[in-house]
PDB file of N, CA and C in Angstrom:
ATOM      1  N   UNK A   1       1.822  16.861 -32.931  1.00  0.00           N
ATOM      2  CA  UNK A   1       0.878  16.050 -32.218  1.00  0.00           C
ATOM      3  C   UNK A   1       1.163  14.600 -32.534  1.00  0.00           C
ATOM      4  N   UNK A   2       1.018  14.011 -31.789  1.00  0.00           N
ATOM      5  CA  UNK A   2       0.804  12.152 -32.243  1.00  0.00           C
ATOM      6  C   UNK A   2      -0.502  11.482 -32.431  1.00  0.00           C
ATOM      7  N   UNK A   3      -0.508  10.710 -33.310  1.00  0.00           N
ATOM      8  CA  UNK A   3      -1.641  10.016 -33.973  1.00  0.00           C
ATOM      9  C   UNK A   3      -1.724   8.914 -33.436  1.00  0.00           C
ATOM     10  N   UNK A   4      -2.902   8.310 -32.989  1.00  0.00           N
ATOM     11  CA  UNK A   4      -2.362   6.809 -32.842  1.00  0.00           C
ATOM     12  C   UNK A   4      -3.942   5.962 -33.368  1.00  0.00           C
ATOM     13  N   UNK A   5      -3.280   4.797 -33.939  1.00  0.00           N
ATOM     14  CA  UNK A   5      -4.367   4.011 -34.576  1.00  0.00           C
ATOM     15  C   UNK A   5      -4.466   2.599 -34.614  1.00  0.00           C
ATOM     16  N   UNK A   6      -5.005   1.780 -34.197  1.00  0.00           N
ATOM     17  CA  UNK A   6      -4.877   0.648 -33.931  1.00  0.00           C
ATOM     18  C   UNK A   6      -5.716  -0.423 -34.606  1.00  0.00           C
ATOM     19  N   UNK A   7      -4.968  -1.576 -36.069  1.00  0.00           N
ATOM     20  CA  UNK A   7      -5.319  -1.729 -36.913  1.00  0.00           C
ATOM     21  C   UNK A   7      -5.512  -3.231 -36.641  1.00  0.00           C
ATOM     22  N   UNK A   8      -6.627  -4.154 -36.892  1.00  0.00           N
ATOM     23  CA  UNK A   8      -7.418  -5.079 -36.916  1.00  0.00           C
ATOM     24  C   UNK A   8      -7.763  -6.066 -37.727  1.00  0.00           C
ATOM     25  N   UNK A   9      -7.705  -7.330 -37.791  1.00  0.00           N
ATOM     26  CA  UNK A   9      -8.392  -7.937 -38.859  1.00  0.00           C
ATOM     27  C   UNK A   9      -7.678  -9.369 -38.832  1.00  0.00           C
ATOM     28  N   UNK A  10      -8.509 -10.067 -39.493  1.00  0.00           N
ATOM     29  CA  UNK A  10      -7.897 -11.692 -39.796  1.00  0.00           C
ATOM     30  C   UNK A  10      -5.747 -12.018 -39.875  1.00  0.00           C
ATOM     31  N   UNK A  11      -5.652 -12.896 -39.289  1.00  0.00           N
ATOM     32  CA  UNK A  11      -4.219 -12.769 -39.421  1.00  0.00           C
ATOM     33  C   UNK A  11      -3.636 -13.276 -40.838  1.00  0.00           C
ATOM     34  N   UNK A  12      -3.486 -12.355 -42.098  1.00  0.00           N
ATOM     35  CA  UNK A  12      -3.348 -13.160 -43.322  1.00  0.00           C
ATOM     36  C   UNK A  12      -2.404 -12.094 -43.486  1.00  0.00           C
ATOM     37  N   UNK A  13      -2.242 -12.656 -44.895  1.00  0.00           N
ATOM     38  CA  UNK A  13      -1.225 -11.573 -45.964  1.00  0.00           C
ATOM     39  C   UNK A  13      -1.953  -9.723 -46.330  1.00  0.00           C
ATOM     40  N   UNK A  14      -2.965  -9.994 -46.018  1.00  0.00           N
ATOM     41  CA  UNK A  14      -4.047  -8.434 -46.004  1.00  0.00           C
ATOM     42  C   UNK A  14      -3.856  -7.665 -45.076  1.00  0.00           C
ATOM     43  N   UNK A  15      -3.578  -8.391 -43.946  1.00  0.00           N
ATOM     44  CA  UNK A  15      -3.373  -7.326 -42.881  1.00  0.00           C
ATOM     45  C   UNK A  15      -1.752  -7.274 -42.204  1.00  0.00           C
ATOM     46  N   UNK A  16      -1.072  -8.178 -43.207  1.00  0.00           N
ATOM     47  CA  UNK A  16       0.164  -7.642 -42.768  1.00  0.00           C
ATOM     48  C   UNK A  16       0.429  -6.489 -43.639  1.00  0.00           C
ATOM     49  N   UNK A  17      -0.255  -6.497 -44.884  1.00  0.00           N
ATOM     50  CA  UNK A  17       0.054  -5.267 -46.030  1.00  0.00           C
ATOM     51  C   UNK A  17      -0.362  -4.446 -45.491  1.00  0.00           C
ATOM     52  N   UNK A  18      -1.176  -4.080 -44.700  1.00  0.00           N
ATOM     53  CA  UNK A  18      -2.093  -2.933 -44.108  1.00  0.00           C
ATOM     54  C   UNK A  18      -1.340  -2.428 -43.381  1.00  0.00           C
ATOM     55  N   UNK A  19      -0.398  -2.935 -42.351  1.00  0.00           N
ATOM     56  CA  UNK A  19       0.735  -2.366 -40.975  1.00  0.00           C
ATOM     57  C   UNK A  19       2.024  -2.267 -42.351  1.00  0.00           C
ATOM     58  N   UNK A  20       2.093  -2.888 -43.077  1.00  0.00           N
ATOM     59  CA  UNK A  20       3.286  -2.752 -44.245  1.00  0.00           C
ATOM     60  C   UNK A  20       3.152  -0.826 -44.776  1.00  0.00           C
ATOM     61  N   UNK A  21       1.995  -1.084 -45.048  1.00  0.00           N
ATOM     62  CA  UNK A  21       1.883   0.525 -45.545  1.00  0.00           C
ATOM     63  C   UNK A  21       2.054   1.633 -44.686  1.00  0.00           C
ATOM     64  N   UNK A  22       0.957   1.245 -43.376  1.00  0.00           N
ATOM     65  CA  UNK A  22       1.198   2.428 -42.561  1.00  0.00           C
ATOM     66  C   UNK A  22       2.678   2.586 -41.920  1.00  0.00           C
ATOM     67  N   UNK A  23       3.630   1.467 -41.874  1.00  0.00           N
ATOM     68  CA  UNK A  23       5.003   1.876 -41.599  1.00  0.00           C
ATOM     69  C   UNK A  23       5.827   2.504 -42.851  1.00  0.00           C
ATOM     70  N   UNK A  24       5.196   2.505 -43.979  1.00  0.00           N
ATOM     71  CA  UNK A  24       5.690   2.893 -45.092  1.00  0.00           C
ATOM     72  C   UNK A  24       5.159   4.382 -45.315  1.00  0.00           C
ATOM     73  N   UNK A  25       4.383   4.724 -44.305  1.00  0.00           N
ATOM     74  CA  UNK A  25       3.635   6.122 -44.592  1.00  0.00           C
ATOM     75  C   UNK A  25       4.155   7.169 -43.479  1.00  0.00           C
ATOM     76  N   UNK A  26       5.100   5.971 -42.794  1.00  0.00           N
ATOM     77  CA  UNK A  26       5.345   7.395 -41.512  1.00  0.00           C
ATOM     78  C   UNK A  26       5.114   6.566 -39.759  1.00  0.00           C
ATOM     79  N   UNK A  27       4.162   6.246 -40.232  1.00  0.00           N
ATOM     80  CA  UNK A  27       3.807   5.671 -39.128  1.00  0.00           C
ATOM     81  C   UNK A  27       4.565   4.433 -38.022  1.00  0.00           C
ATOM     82  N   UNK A  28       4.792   4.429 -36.757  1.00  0.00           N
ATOM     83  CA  UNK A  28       5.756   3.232 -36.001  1.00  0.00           C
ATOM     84  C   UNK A  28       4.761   2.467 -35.322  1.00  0.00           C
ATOM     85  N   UNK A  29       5.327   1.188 -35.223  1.00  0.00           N
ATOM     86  CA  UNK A  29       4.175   0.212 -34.122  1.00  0.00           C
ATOM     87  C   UNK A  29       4.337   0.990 -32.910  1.00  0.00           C
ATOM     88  N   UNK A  30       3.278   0.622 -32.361  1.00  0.00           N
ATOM     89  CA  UNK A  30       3.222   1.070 -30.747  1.00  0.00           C
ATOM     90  C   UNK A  30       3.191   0.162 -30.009  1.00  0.00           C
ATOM     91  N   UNK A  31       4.104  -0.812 -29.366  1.00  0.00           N
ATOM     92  CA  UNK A  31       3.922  -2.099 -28.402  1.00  0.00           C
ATOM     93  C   UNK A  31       3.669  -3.335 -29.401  1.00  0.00           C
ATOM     94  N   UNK A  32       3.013  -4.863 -28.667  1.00  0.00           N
ATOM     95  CA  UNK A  32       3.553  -5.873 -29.132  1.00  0.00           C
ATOM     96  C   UNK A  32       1.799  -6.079 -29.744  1.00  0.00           C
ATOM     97  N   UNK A  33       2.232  -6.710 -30.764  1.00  0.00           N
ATOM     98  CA  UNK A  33       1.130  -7.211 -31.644  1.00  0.00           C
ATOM     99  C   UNK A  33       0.318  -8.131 -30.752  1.00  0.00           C
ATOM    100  N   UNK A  34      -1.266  -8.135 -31.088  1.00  0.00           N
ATOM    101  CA  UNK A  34      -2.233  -8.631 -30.274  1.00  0.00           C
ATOM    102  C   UNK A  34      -2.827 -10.004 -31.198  1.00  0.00           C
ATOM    103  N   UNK A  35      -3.220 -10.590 -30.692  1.00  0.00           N
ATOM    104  CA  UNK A  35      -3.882 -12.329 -31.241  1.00  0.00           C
ATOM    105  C   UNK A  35      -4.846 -12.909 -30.339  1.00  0.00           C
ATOM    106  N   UNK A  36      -5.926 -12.908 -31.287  1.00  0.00           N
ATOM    107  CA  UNK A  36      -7.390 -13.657 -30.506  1.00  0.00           C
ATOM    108  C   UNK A  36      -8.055 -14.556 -31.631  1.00  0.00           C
ATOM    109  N   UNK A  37      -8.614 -15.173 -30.718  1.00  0.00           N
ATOM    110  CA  UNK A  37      -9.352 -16.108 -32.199  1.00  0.00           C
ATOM    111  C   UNK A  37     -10.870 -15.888 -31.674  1.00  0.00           C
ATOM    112  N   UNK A  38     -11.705 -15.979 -32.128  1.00  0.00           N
ATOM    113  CA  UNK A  38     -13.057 -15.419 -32.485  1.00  0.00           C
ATOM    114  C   UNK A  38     -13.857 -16.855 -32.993  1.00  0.00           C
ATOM    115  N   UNK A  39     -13.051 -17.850 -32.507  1.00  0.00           N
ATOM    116  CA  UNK A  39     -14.028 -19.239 -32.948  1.00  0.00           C
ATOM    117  C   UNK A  39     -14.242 -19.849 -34.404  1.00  0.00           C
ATOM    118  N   UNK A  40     -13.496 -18.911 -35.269  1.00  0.00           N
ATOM    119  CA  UNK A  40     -13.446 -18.814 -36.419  1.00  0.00           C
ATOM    120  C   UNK A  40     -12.029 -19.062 -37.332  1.00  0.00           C
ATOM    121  N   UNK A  41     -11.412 -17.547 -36.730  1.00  0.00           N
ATOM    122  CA  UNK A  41     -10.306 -17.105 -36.863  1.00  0.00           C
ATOM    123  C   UNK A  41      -9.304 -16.351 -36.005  1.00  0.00           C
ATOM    124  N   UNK A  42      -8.394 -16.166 -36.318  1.00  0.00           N
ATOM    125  CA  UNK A  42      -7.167 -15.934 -35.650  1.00  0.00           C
ATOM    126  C   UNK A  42      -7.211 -14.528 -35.652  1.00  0.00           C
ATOM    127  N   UNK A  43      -7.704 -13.432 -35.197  1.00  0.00           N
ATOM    128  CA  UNK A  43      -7.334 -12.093 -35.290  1.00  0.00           C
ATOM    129  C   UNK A  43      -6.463 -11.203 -34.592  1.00  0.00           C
ATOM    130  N   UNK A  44      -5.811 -10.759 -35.857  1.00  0.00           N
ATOM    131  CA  UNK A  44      -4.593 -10.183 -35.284  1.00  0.00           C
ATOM    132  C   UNK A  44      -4.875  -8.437 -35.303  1.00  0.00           C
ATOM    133  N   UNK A  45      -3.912  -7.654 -34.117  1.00  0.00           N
ATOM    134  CA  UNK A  45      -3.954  -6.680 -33.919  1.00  0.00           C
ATOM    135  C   UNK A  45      -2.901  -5.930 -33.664  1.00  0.00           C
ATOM    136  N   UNK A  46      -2.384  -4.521 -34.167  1.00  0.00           N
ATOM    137  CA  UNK A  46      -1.757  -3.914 -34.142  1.00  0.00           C
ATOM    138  C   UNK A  46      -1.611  -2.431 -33.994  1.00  0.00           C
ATOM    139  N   UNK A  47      -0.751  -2.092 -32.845  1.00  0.00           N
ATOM    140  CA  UNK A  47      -1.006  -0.463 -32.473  1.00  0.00           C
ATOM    141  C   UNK A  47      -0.241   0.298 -33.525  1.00  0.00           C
ATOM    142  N   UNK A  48      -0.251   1.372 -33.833  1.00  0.00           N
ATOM    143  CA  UNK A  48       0.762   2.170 -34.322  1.00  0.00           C
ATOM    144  C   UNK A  48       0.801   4.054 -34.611  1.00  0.00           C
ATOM    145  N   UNK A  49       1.679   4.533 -34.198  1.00  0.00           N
ATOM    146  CA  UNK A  49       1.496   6.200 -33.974  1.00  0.00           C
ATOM    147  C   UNK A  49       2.147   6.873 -35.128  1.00  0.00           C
ATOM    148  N   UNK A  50       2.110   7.971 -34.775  1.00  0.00           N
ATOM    149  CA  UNK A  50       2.834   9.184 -35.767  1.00  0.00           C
ATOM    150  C   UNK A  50       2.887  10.256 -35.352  1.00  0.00           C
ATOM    151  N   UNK A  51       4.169  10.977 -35.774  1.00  0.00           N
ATOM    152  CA  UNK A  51       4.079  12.195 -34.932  1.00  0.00           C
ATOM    153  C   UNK A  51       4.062  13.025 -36.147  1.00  0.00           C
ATOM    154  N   UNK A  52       2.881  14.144 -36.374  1.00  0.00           N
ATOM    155  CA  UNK A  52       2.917  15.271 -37.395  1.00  0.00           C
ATOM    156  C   UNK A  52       2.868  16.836 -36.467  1.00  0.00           C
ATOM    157  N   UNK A  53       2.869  17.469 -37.555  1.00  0.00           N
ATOM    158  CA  UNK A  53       2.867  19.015 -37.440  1.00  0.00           C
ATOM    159  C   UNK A  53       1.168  19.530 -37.578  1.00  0.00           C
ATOM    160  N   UNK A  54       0.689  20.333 -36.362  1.00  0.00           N
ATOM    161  CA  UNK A  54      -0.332  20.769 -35.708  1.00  0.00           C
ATOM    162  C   UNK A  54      -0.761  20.107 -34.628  1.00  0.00           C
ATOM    163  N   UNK A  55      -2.168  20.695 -34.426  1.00  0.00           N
ATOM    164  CA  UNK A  55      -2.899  20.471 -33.164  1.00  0.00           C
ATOM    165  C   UNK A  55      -3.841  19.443 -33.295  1.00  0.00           C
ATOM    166  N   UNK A  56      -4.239  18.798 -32.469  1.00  0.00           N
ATOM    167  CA  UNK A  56      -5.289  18.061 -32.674  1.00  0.00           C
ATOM    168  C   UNK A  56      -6.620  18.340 -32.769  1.00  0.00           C
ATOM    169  N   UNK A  57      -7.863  17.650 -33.507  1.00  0.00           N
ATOM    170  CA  UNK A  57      -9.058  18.109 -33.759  1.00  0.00           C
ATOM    171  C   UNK A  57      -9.648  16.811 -33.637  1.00  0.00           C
ATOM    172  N   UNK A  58     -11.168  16.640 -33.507  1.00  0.00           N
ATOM    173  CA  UNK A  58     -11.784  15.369 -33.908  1.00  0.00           C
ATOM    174  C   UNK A  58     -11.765  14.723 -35.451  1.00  0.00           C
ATOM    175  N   UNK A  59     -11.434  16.037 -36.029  1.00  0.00           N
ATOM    176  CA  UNK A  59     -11.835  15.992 -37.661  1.00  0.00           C
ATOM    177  C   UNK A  59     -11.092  15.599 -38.684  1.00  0.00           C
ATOM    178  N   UNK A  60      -9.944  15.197 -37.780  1.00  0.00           N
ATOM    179  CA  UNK A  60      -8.637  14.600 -38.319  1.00  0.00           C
ATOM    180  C   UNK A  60      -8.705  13.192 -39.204  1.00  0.00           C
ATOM    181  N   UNK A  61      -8.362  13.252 -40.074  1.00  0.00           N
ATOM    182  CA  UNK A  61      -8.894  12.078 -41.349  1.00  0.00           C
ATOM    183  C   UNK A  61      -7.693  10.904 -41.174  1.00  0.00           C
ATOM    184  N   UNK A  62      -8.348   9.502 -39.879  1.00  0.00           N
ATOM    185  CA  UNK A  62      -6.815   9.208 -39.423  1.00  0.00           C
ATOM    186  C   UNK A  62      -6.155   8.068 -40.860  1.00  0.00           C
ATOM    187  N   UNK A  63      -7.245   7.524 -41.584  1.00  0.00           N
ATOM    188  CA  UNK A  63      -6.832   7.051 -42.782  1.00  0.00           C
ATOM    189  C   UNK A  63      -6.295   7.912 -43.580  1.00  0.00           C
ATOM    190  N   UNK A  64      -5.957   9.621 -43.957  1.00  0.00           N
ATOM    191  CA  UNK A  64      -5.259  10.050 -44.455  1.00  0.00           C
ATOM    192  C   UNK A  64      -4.275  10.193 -44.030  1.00  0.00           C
ATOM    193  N   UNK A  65      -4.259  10.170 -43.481  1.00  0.00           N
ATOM    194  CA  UNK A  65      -2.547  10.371 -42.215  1.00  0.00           C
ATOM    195  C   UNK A  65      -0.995  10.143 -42.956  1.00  0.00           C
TER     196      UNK A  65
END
């Protein structure tokens, strides 16, 4: 099945570690990184999938992935 999860947050060194890991866990980007600013800050966004072994459920723990 494929996973897909799409990860959020301020554009800093925190959330590049965050897409750092999940490509380190298996996981590939999915398409081109997203950027909005919120009047505040710069928020950046990023898709990314995985393909594992079984079926899909709702109950699927996508932070364990």
């Amino acid at each position: 099945m494929k996973l897909y999860s799409y990860l959020t947050g301020p554009d800093d060194e925190t959330f590049c570690k965050r897409v750092c890991a999940k490509l380190n866990d298996g996981w590939e980007l999915y398409g081109n990184p997203t950027l909005t600013f919120d009047g505040k800050n710069v928020i950046a966004g990023q898709a990314v999938v995985k393909v594992v072994d079984g079926k899909f459920h709702n109950e699927i723990n996508l932070k364990q992935m």
